[in-house]
Protein backbone atom coordinates (compact mmCIF):
# COMPACT_ATOMS: atom_id res chain seq x y z
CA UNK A 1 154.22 42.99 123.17
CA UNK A 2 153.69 42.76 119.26
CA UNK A 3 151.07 44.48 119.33
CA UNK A 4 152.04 47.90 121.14
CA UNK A 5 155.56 47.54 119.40
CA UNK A 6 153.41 47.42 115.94
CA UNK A 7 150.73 50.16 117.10
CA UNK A 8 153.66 52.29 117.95
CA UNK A 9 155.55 52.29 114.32
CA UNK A 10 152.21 52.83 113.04
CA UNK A 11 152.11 56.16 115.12
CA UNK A 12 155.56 56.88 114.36
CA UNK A 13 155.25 55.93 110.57
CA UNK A 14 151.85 58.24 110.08
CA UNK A 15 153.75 61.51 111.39
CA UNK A 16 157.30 60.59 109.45
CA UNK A 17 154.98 60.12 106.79
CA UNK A 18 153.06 63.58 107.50
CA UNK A 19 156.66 64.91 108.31
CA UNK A 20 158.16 64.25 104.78
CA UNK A 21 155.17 64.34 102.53
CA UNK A 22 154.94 68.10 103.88
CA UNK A 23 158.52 68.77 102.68
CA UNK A 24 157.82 67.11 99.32
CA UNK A 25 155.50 69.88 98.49
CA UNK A 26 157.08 72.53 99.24
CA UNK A 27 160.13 72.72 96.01
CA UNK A 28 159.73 76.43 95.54
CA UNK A 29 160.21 77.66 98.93
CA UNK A 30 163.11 75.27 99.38
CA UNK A 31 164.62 76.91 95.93
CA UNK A 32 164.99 79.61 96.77
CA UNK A 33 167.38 78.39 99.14
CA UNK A 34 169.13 75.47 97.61
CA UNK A 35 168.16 76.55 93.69
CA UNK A 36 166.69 74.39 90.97
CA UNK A 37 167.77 71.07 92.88
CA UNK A 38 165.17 71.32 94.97
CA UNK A 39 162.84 69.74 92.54
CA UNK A 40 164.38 66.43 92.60
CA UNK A 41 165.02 66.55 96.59
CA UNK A 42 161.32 66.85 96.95
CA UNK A 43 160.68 64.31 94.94
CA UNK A 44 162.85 61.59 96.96
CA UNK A 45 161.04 63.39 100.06
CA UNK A 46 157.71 62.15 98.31
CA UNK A 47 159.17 58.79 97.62
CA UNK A 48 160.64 58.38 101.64
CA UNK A 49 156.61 59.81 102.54
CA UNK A 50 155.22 57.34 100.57
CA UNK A 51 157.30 54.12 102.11
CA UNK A 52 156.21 55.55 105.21
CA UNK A 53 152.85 55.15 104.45
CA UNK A 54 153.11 51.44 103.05
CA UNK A 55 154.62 50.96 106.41
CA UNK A 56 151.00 52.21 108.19
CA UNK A 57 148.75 50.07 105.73
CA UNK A 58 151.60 47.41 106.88
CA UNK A 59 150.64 47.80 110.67
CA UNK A 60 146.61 47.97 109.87
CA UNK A 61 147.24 44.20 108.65
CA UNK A 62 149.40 43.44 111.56
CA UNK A 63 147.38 44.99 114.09
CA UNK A 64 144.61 42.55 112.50
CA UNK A 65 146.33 39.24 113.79
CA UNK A 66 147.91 41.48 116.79
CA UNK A 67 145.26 43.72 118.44
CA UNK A 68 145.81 46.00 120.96
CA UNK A 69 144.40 44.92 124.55
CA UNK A 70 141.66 47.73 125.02
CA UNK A 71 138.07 47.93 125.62
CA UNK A 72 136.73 47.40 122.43
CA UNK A 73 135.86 45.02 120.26
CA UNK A 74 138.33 43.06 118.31
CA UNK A 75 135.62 43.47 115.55
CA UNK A 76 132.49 44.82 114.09
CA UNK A 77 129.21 43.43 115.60
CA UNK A 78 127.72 42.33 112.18
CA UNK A 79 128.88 39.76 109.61
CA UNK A 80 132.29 40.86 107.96
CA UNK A 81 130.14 41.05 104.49
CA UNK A 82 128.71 44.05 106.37
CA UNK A 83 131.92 45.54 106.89
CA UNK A 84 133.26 44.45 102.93
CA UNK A 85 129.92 46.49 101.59
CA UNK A 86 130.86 49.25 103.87
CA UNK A 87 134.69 49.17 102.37
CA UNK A 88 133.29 49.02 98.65
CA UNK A 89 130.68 51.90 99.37
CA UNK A 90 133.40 53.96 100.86
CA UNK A 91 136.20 52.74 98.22
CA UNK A 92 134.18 53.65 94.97
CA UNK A 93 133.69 57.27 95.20
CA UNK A 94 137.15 57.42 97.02
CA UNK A 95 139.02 55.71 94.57
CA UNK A 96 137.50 57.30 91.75
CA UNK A 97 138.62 60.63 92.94
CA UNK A 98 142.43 59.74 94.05
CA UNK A 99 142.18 57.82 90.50
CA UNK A 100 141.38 60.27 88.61
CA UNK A 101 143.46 63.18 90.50
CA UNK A 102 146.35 60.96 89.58
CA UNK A 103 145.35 60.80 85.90
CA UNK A 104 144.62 64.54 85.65
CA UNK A 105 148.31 65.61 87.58
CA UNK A 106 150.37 63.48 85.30
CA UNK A 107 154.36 62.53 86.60
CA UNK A 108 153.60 65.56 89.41
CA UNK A 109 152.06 62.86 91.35
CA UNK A 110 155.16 61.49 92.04
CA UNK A 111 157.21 64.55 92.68
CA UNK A 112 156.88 68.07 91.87
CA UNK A 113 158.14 69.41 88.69
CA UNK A 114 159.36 73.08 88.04
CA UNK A 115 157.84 73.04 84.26
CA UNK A 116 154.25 72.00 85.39
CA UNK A 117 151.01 74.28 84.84
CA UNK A 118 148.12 74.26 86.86
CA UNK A 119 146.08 71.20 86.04
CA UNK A 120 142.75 70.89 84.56
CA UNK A 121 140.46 67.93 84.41
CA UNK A 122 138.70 67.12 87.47
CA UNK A 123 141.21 69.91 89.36
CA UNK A 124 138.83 72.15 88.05
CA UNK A 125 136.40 71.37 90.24
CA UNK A 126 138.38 70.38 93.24
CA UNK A 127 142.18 71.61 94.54
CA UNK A 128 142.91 68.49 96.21
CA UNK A 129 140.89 65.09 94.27
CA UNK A 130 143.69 63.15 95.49
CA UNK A 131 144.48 63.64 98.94
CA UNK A 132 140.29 63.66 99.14
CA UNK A 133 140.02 60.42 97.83
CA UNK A 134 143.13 58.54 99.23
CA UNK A 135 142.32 59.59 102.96
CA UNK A 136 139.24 57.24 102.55
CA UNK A 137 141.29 54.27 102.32
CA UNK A 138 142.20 54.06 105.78
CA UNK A 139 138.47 53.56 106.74
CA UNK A 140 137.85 50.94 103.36
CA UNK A 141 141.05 49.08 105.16
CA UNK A 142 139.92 49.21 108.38
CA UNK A 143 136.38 48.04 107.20
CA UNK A 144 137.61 44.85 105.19
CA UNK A 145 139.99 44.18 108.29
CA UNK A 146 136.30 44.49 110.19
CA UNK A 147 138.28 46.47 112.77
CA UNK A 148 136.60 49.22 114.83
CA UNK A 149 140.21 50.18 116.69
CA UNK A 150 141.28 50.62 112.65
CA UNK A 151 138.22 52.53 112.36
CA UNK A 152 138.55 54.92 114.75
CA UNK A 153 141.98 55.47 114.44
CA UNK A 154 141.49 56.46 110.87
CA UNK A 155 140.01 59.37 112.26
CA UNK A 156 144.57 60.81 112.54
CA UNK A 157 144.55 60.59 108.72
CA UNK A 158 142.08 63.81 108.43
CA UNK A 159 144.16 66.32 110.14
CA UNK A 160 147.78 64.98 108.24
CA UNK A 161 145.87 64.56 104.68
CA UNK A 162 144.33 68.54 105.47
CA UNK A 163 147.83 69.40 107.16
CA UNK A 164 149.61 68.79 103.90
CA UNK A 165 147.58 69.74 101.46
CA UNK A 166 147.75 73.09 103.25
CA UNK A 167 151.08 73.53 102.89
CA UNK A 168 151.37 72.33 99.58
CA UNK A 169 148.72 75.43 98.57
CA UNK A 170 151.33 77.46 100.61
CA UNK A 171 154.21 76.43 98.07
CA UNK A 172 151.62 76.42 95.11
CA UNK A 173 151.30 80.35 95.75
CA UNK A 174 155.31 80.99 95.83
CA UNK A 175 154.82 78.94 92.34
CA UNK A 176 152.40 80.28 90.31
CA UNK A 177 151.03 83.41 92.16
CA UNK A 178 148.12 85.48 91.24
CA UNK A 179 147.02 82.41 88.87
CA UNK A 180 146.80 80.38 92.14
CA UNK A 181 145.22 82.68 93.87
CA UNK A 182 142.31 83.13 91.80
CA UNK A 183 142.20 79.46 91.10
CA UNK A 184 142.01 78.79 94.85
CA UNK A 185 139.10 81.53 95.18
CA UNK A 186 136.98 79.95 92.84
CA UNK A 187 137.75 75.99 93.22
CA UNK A 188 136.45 74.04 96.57
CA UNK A 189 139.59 72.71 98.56
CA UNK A 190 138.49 68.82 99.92
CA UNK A 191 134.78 69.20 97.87
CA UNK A 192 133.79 71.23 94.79
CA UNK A 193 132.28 74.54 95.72
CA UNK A 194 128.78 75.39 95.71
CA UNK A 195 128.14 78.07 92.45
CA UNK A 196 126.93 81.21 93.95
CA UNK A 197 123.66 82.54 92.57
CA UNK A 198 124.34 86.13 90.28
């Protein structure tokens, strides 16, 4: 019984959490509704997306002690050092982009502001370093939890982190236009883009 009860908040929790963090990028189409407010509502639509998403990593470590009864299973079939050398490999590059996406947007990581410019740094390479990055985390959980369910499920996370990044770009336009536009043309969306030969 725990363990459905848990695996359904975590299904519940990973679209609430798709649901808001896809409002909390989108303060310029929502101003020009409610005006300059909208700022700081996104923002505590960010922070509500966010505990949403604690609440998923929170049901990965329950489902741990609690798996569901299906035909897999309940772990990896190699030593769990495997799987912790699998979660490092996974968590370096992936941590060093959502790390450094964080560093490079400033205070707009934790809700949008009207004032902000396009970033630089490593967004100069890539539009979204850290949705990229923090979307690997589900499989570098599910890999020290040594869970292939985990695993597998992971797979959700792709379509919400790509869902919301593409409707952040959709608000980004409304906010900086043309800029944006050429910006998006010539930077890679999930990976840097390949330079084309002249």
């Amino acid at each position: 019984m725990i363990a459905w009860i848990n695996f359904i908040v975590l299904v519940i929790s990973a679209f609430l959490f798709l649901y808001f963090y896809v409002k909390s990028v989108s303060p310029a189409a929502l101003e020009k509704k409610i005006g300059e407010v909208a700022y700081a509502k996104c923002t505590r639509y960010r922070l509500i997306a966010t505990a949403f998403e604690l609440v998923a990593v929170a049901n990965y470590i329950i489902y741990f002690f609690y798996p569901l009864p299906v035909q897999l299973p309940e772990t990896f079939p190699w030593e769990w050092w495997i799987s912790i050398i699998i979660a490092i490999v996974i968590a370096t590059p992936g941590g060093y982009l959502w790390w450094r996406g964080t560093k490079d947007a400033g205070k707009e990581t934790i809700g949008p502001r009207k004032e902000h410019t396009l970033y630089g740094g490593i967004y100069e390479k890539i539009r979204h370093p850290q949705a990229t990055g923090e979307v690997t985390y589900w499989w570098v959980i599910a890999f020290i939890l040594n869970s292939p369910f985990l695993a597998i499920f992971s797979v959700i996370w792709i379509p919400i982190f790509y869902i919301f990044c593409w409707a952040e770009e959709r608000d980004l336009v409304i906010r900086y236009g043309d800029p944006y536009l050429e910006y998006r043309k010539n930077t890679g969306f999930l990976i840097p883009k390949r330079k084309r030969k002249e």
